[in-house]
C-alpha atoms as a PDB file:
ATOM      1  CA  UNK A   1     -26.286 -21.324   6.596  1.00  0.00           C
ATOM      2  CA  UNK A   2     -24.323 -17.720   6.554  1.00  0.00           C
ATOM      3  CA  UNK A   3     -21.585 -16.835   8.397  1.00  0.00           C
ATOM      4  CA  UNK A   4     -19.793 -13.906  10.208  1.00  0.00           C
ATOM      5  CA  UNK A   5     -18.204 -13.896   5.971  1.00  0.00           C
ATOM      6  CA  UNK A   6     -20.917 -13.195   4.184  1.00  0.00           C
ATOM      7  CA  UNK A   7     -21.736  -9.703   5.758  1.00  0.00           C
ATOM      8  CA  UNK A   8     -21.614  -6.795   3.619  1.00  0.00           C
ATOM      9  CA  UNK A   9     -18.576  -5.431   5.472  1.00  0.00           C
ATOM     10  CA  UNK A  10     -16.437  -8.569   4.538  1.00  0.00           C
ATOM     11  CA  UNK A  11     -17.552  -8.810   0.849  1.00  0.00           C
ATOM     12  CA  UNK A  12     -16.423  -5.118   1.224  1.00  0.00           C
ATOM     13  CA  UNK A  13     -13.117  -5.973   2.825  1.00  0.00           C
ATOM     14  CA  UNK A  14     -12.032  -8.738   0.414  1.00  0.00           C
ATOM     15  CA  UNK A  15     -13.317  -6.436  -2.675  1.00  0.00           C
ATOM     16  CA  UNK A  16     -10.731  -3.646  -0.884  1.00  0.00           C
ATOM     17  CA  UNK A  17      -8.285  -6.594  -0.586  1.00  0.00           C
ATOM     18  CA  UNK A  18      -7.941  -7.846  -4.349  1.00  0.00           C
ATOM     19  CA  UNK A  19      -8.593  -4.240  -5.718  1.00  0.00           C
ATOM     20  CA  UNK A  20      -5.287  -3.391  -3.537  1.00  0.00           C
ATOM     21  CA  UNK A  21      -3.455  -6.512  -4.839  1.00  0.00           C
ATOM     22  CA  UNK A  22      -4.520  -5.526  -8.454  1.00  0.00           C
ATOM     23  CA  UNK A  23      -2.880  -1.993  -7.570  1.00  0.00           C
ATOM     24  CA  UNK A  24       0.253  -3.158  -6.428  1.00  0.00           C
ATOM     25  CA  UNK A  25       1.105  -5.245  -9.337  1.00  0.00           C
ATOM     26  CA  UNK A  26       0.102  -2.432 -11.546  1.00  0.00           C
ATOM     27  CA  UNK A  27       2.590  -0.361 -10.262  1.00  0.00           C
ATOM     28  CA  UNK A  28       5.195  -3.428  -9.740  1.00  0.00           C
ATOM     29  CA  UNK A  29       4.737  -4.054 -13.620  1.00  0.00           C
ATOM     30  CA  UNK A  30       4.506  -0.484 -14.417  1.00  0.00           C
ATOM     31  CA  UNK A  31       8.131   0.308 -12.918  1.00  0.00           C
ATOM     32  CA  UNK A  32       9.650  -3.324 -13.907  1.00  0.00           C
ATOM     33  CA  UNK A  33      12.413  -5.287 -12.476  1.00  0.00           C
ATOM     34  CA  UNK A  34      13.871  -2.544  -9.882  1.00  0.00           C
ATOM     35  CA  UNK A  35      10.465  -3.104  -8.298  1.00  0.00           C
ATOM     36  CA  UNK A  36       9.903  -5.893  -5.761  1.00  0.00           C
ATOM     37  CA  UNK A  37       6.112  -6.227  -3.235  1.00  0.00           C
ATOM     38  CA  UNK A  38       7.372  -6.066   0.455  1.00  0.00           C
ATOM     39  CA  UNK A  39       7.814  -9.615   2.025  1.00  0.00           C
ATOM     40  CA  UNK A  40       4.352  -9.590   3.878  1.00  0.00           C
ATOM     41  CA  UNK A  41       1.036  -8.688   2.154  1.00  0.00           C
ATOM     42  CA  UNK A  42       0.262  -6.892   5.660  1.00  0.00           C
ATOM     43  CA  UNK A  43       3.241  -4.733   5.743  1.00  0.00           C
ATOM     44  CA  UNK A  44       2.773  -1.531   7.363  1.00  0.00           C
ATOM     45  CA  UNK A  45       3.249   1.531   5.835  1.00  0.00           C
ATOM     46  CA  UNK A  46       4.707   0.434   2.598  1.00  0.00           C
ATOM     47  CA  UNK A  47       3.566  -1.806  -0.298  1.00  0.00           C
ATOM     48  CA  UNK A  48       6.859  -1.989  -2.596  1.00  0.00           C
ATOM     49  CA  UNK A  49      10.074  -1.356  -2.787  1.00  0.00           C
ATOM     50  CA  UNK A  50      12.622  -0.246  -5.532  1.00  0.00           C
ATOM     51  CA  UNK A  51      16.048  -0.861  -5.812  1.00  0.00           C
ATOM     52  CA  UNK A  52      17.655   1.837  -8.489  1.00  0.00           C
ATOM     53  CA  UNK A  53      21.285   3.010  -8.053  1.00  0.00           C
ATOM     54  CA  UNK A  54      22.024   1.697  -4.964  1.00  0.00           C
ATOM     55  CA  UNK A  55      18.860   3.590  -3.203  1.00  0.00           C
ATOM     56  CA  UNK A  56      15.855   2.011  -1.605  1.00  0.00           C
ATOM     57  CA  UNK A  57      12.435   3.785  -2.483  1.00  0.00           C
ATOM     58  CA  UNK A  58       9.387   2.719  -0.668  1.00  0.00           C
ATOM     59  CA  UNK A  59       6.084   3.056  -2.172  1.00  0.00           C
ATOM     60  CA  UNK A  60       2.711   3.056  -0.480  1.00  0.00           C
ATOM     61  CA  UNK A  61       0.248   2.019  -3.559  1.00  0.00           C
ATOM     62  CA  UNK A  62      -3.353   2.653  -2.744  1.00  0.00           C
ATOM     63  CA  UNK A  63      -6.603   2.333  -4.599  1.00  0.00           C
ATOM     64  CA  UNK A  64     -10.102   5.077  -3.666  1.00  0.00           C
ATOM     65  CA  UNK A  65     -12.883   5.910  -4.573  1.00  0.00           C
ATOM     66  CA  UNK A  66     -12.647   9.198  -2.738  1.00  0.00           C
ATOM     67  CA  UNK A  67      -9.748  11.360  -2.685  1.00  0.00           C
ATOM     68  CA  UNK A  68     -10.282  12.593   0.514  1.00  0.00           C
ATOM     69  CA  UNK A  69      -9.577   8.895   1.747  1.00  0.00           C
ATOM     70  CA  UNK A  70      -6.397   9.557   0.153  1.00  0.00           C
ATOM     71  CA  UNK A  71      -5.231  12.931   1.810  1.00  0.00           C
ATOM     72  CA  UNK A  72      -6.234  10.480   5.308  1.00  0.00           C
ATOM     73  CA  UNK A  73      -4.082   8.146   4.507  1.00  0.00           C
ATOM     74  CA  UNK A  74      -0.856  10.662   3.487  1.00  0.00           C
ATOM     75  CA  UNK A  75      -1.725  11.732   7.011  1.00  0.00           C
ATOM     76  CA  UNK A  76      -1.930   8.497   8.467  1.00  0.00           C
ATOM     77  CA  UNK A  77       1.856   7.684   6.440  1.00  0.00           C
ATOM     78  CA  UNK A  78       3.393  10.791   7.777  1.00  0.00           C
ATOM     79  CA  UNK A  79       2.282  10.299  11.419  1.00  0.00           C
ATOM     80  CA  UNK A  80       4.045   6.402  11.232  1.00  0.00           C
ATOM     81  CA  UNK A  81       6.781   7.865   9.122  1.00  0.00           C
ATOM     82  CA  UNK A  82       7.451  10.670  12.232  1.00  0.00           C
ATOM     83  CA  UNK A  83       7.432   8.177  14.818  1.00  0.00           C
ATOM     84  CA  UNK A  84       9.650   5.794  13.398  1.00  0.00           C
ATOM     85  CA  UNK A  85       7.553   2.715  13.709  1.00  0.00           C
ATOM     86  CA  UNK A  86       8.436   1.740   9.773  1.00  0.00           C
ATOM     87  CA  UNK A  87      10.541  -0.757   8.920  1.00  0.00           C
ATOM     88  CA  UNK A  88      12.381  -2.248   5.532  1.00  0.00           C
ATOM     89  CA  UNK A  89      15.382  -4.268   4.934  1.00  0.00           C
ATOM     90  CA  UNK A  90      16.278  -4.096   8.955  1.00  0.00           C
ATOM     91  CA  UNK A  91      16.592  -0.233   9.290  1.00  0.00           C
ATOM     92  CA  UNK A  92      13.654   2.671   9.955  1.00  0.00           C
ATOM     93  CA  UNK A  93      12.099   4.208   7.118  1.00  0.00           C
ATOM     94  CA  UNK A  94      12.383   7.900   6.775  1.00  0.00           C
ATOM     95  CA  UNK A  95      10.517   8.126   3.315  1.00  0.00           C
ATOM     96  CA  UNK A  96       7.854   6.674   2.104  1.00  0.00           C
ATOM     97  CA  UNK A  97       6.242   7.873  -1.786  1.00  0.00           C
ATOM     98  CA  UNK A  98       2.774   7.216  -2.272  1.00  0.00           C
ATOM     99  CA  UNK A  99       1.130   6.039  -5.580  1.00  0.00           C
ATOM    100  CA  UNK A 100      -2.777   6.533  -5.054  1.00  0.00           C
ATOM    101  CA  UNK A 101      -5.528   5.731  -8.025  1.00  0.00           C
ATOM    102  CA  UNK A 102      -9.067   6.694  -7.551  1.00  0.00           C
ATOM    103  CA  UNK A 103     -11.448   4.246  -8.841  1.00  0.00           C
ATOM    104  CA  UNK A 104     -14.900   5.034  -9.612  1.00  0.00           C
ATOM    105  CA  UNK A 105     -17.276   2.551  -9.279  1.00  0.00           C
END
């Protein structure tokens, strides 16, 4: 029996899903103990956060295949980041960096 899971989108989807995971403990492991994954694997706009000298820096970690999905997304960041819709430790975010990898397979 298949289900609604078993589509091509969703095989896509959960592929996007782990390959994103795998990304964000790169960088987590990369940066070491100053870096900590946001409290909800859903949260919007950024994927980590690290704590250095007192300052907060949020990171939005993304994996591509094509780079112009990666200039969208910057665009996509800013536009949140303008209207003040992200949020991180109870205050509005103001500045977000982004860490983006192309894959290529």
């Amino acid at each position: 029996m298949k289900s609604s899971h078993d589509s091509p989108q969703a095989l896509t989807g959960l592929l996007n899903k782990i390959q994103g995971q795998l990304g964000e403990d790169a960088f987590v492991k990369a940066v070491g103990h100053s870096a900590h994954l946001a409290p909800s694997g859903s949260q919007e706009g950024w994927d980590v956060v690290v704590h250095q000298h007192g300052v907060d820096q949020y990171v939005q970690v993304k994996v591509y295949i094509d780079a112009n999905q990666a200039v969208e997304a910057l665009k996509e960041l800013q536009t949140k980041i303008d209207a003040g819709v992200l949020h991180g430790g109870g205050h509005v975010i103001h500045s977000v960096d982004f860490c983006g990898q192309l894959r290529y397979l």
